[in-house]
N, C-alpha and C. Protein backbone atom coordinates (compact mmCIF):
# COMPACT_ATOMS: atom_id res chain seq x y z
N UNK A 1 22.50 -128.22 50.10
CA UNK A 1 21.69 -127.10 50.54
C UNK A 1 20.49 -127.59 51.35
N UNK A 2 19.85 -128.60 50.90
CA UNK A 2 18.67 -129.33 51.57
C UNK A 2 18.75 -129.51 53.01
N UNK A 3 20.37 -130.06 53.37
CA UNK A 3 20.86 -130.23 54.54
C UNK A 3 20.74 -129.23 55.34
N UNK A 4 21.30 -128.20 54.94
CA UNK A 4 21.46 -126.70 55.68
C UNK A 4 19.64 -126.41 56.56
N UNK A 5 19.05 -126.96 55.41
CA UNK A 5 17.97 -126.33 55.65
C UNK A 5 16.71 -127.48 57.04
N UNK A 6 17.64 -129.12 56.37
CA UNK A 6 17.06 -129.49 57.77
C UNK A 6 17.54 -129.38 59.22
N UNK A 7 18.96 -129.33 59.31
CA UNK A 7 19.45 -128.52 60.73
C UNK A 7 18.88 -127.08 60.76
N UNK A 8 18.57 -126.44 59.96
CA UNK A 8 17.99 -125.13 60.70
C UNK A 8 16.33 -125.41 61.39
N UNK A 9 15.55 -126.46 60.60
CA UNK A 9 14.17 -126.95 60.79
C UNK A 9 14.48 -127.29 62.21
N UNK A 10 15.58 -128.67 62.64
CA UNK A 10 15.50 -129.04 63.34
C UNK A 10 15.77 -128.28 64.65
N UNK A 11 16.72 -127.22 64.30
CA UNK A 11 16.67 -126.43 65.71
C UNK A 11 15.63 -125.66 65.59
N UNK A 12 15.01 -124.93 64.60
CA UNK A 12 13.50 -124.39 64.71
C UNK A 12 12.45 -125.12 65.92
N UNK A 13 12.65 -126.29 65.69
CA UNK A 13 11.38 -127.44 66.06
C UNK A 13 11.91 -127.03 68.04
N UNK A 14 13.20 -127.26 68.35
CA UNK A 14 13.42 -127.12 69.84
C UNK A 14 13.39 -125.89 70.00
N UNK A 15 13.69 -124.97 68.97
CA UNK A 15 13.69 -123.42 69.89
C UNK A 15 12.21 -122.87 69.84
N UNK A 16 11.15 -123.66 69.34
CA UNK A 16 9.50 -123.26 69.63
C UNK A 16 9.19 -123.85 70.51
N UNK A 17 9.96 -125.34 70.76
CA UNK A 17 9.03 -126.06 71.89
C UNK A 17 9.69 -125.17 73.15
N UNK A 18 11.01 -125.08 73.08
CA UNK A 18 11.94 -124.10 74.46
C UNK A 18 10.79 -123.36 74.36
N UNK A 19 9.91 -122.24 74.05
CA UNK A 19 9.40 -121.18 73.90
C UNK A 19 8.02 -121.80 74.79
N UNK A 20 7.46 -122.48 74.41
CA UNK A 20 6.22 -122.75 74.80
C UNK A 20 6.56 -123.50 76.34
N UNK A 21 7.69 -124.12 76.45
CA UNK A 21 8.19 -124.36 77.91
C UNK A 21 8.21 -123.55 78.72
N UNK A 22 9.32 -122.47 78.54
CA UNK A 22 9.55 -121.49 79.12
C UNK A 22 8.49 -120.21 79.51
N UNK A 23 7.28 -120.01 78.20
CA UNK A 23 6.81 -119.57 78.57
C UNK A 23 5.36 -119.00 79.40
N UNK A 24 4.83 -120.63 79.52
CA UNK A 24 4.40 -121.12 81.21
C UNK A 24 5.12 -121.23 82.15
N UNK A 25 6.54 -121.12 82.23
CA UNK A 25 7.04 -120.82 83.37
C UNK A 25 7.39 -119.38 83.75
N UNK A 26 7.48 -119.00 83.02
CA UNK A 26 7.56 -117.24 83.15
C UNK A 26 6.26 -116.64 83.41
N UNK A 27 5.40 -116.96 83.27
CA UNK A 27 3.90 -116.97 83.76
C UNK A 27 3.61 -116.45 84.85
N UNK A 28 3.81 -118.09 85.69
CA UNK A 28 3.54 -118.55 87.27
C UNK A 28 4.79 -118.15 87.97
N UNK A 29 6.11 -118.05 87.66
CA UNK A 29 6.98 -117.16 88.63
C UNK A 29 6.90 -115.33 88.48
N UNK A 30 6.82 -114.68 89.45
CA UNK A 30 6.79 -113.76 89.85
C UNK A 30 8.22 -112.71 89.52
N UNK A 31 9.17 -113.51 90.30
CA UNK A 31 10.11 -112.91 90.96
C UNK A 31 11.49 -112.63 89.56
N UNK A 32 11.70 -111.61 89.18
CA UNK A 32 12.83 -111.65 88.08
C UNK A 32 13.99 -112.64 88.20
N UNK A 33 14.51 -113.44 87.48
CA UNK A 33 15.71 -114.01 87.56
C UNK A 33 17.00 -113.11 86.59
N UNK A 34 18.28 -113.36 87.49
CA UNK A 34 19.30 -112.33 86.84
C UNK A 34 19.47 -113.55 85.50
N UNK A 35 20.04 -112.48 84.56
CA UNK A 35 20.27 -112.86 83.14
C UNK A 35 21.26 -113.88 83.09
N UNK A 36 22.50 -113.92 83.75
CA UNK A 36 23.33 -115.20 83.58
C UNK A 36 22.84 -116.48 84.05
N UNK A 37 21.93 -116.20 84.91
CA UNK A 37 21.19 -117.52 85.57
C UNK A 37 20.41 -117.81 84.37
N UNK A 38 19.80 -117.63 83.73
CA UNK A 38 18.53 -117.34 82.77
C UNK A 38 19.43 -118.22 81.53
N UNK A 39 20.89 -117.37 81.13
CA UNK A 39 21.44 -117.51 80.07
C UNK A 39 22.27 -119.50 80.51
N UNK A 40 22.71 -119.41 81.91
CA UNK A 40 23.04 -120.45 82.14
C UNK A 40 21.99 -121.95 81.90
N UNK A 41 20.57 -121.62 82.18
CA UNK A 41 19.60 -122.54 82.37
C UNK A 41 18.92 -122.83 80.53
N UNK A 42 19.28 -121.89 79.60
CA UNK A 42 18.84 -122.32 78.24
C UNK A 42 20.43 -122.42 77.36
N UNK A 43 21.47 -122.63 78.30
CA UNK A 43 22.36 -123.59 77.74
C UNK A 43 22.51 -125.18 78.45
N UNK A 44 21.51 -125.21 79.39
CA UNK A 44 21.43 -126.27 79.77
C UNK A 44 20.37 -126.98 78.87
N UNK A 45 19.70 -126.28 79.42
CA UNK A 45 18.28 -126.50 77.86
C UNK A 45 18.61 -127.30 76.54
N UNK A 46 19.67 -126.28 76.09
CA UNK A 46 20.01 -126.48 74.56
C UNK A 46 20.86 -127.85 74.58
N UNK A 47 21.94 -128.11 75.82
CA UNK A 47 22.64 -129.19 75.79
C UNK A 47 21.58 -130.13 76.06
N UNK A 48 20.53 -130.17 76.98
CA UNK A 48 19.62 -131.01 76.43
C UNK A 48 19.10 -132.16 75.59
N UNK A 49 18.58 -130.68 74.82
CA UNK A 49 18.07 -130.85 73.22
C UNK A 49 18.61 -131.40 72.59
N UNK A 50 20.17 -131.18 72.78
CA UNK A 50 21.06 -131.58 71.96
C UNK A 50 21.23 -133.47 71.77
N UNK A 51 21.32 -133.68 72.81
CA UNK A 51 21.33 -134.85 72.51
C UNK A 51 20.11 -135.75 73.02
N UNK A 52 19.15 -134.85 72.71
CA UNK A 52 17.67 -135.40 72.61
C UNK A 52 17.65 -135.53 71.42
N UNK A 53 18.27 -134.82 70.45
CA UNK A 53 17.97 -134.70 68.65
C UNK A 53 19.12 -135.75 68.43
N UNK A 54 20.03 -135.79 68.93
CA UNK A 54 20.98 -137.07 68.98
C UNK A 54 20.27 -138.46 68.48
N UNK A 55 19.35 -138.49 69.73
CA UNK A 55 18.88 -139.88 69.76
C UNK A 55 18.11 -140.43 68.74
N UNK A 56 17.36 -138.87 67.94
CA UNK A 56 16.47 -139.19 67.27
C UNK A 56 17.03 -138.79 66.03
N UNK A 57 17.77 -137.94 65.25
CA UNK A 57 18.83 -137.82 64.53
C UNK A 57 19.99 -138.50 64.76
N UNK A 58 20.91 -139.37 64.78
CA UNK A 58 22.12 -139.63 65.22
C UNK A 58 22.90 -139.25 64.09
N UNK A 59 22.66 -139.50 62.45
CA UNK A 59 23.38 -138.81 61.43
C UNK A 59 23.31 -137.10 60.93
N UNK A 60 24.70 -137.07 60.95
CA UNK A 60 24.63 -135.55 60.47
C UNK A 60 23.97 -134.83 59.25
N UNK A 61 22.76 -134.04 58.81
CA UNK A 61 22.29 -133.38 58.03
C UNK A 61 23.01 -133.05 57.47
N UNK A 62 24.23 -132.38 57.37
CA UNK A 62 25.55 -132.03 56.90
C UNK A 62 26.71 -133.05 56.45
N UNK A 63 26.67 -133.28 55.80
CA UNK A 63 28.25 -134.27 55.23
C UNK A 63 29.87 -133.23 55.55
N UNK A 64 29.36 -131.97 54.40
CA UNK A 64 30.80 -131.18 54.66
C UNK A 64 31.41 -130.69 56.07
N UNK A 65 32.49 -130.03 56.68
CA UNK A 65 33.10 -129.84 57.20
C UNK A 65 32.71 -128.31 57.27
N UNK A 66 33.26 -127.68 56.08
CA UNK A 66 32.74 -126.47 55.80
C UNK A 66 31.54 -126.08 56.02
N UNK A 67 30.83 -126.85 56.00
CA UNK A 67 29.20 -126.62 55.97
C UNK A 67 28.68 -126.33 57.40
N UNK A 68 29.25 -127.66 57.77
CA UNK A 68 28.98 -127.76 59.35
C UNK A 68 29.23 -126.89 60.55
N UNK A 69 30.41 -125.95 59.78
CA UNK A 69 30.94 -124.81 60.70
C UNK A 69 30.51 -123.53 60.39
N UNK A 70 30.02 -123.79 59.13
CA UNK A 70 29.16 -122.22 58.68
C UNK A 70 27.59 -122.61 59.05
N UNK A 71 27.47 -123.37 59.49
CA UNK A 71 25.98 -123.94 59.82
C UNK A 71 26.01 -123.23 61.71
N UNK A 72 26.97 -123.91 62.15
CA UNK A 72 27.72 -123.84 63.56
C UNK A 72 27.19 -122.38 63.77
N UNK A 73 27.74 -121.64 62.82
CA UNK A 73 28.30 -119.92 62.86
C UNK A 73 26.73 -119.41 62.81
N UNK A 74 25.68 -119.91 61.57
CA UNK A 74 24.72 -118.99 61.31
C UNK A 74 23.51 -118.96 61.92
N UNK A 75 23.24 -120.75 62.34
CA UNK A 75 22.17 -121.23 62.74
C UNK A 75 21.71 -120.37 64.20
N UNK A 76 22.26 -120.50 65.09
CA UNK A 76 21.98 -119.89 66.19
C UNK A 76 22.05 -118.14 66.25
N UNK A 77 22.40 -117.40 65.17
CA UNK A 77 21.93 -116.41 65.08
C UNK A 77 20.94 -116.31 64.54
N UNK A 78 20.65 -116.91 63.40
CA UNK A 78 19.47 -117.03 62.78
C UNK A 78 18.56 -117.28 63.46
N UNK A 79 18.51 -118.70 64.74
CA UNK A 79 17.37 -119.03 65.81
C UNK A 79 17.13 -117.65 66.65
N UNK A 80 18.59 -117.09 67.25
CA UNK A 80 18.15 -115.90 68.02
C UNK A 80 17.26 -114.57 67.36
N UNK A 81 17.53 -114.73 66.17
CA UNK A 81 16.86 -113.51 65.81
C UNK A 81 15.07 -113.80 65.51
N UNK A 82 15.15 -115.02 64.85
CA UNK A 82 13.64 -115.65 64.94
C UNK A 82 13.12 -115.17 66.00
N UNK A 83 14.06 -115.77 67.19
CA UNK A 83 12.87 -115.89 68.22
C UNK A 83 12.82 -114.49 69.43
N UNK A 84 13.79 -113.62 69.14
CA UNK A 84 13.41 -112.24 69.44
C UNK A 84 12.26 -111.41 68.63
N UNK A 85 12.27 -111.57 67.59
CA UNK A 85 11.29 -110.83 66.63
C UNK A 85 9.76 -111.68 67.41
N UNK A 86 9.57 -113.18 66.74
CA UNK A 86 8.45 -114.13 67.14
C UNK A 86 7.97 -113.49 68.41
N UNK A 87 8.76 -113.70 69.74
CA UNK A 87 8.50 -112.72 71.18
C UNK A 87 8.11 -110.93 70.91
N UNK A 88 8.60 -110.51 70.23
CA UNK A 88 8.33 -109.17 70.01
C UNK A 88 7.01 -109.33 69.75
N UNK A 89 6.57 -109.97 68.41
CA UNK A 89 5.53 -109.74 67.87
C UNK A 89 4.33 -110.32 68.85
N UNK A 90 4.74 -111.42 69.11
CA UNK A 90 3.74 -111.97 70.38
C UNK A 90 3.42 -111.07 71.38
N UNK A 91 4.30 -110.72 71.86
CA UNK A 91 3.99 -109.79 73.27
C UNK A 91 3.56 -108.38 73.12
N UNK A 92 4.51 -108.06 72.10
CA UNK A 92 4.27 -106.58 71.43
C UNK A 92 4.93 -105.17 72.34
N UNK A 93 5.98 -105.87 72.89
CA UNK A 93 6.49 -104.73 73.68
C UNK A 93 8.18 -104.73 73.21
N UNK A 94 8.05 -105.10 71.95
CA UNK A 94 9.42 -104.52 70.95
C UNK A 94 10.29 -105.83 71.07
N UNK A 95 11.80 -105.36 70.20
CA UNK A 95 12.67 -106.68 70.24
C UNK A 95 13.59 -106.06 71.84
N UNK A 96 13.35 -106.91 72.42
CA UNK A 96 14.85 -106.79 73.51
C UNK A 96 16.11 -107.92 73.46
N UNK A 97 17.57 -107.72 73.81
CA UNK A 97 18.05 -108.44 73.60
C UNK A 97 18.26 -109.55 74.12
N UNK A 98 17.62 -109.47 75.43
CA UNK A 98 17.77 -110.40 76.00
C UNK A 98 17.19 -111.75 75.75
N UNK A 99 16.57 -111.32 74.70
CA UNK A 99 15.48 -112.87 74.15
C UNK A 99 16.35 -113.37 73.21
N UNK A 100 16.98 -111.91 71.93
CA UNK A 100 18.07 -113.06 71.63
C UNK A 100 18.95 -113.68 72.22
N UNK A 101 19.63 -113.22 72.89
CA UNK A 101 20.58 -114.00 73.62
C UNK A 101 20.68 -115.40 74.21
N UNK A 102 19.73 -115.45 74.69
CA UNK A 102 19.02 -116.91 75.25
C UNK A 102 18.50 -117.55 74.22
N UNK A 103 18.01 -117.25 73.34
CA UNK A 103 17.88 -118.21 72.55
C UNK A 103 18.91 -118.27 71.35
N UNK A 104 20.11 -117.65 71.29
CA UNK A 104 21.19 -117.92 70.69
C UNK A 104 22.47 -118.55 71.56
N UNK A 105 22.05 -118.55 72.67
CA UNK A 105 22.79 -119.56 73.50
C UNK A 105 22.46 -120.77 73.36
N UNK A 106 20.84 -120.66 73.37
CA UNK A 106 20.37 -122.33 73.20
C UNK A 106 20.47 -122.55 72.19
N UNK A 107 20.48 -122.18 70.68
CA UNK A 107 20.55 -122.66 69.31
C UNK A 107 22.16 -123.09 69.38
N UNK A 108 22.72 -122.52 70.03
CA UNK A 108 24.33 -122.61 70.11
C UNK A 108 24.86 -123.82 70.51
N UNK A 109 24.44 -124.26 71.94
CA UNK A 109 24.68 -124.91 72.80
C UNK A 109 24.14 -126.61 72.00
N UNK A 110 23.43 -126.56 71.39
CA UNK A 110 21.95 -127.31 70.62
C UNK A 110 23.30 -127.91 69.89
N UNK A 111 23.58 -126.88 69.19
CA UNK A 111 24.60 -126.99 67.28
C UNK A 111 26.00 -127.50 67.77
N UNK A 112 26.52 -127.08 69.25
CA UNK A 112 27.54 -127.77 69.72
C UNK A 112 27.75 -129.37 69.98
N UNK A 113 26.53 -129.77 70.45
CA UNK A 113 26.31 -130.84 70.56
C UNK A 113 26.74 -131.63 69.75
N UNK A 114 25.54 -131.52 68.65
CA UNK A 114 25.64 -131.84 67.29
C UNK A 114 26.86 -131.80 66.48
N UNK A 115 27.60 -131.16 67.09
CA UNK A 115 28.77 -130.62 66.07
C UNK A 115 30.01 -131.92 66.50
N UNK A 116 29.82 -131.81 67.95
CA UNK A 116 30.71 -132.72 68.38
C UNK A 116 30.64 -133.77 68.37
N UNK A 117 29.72 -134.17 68.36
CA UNK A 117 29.27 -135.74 68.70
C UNK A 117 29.05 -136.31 67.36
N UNK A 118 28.44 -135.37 66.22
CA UNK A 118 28.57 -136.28 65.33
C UNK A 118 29.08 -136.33 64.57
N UNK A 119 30.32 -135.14 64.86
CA UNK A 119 31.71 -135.22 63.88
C UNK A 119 32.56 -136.54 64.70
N UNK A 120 32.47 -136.87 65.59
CA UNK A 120 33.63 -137.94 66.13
C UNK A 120 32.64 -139.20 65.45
N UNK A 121 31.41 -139.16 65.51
CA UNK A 121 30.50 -140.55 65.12
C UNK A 121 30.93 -140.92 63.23
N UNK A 122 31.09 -139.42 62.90
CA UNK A 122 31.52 -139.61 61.67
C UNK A 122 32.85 -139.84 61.17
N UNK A 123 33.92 -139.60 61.85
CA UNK A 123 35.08 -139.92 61.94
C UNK A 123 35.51 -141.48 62.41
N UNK A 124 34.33 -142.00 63.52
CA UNK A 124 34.39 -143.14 63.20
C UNK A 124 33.98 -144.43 62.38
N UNK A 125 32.78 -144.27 61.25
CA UNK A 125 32.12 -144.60 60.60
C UNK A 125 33.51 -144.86 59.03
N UNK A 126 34.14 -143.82 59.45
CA UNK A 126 35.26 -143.67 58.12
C UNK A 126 36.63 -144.59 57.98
């Protein structure tokens, strides 16, 4: 259970810093960007992250299999909904979805990483 709870920390930790990135850049640009561009650029983000937390995590928080895929499944809804509400409350102009989305792409994209890379690292360790 401990585990569960440091992969959710750890994508916590990138989907605040994404936030504080992103939102000096949303600032100083003006001009709207369409949503798939938006959704494309915080799965780039998240692949990133991903193996930015790689470098600095390389072992999996997770041992089980099971775990790892219900982790897979919850984490990035769980990040998206954090960080639609967090933006709501910050800004104060309600939840829209579009905040989850992007940031359940990036919690997604983040947990894919992770999922892949260090299920084969662990498969080879065995």
């Amino acid at each position: 259970m401990i585990e569960f709870f440091f992969e959710v920390l750890l994508q916590l930790v990138f989907e605040i810093l994404e936030l504080v990135f992103t939102t000096g850049i949303e600032k100083r640009e003006r001009s709207p960007r369409s949503p798939l561009f938006t959704a494309i650029l915080y799965i780039v983000f998240g692949v990133v992250a991903g193996f930015a937390s790689l470098w600095i995590f390389p072992q999996a928080f997770i041992n089980s299999s099971v775990g790892r895929i219900i982790n897979l499944i919850l984490t990035p809804v769980l990040m998206g909904t954090l960080a639609a509400v967090f933006a709501a409350w910050r800004t104060g102009d309600g939840l829209r979805l579009w905040r989850f989305v992007n940031a359940y792409v990036f919690a997604l994209s983040l947990a894919l990483v992770r999922f892949v890379s260090v299920g084969h690292c662990m498969t080879c360790v065995q």
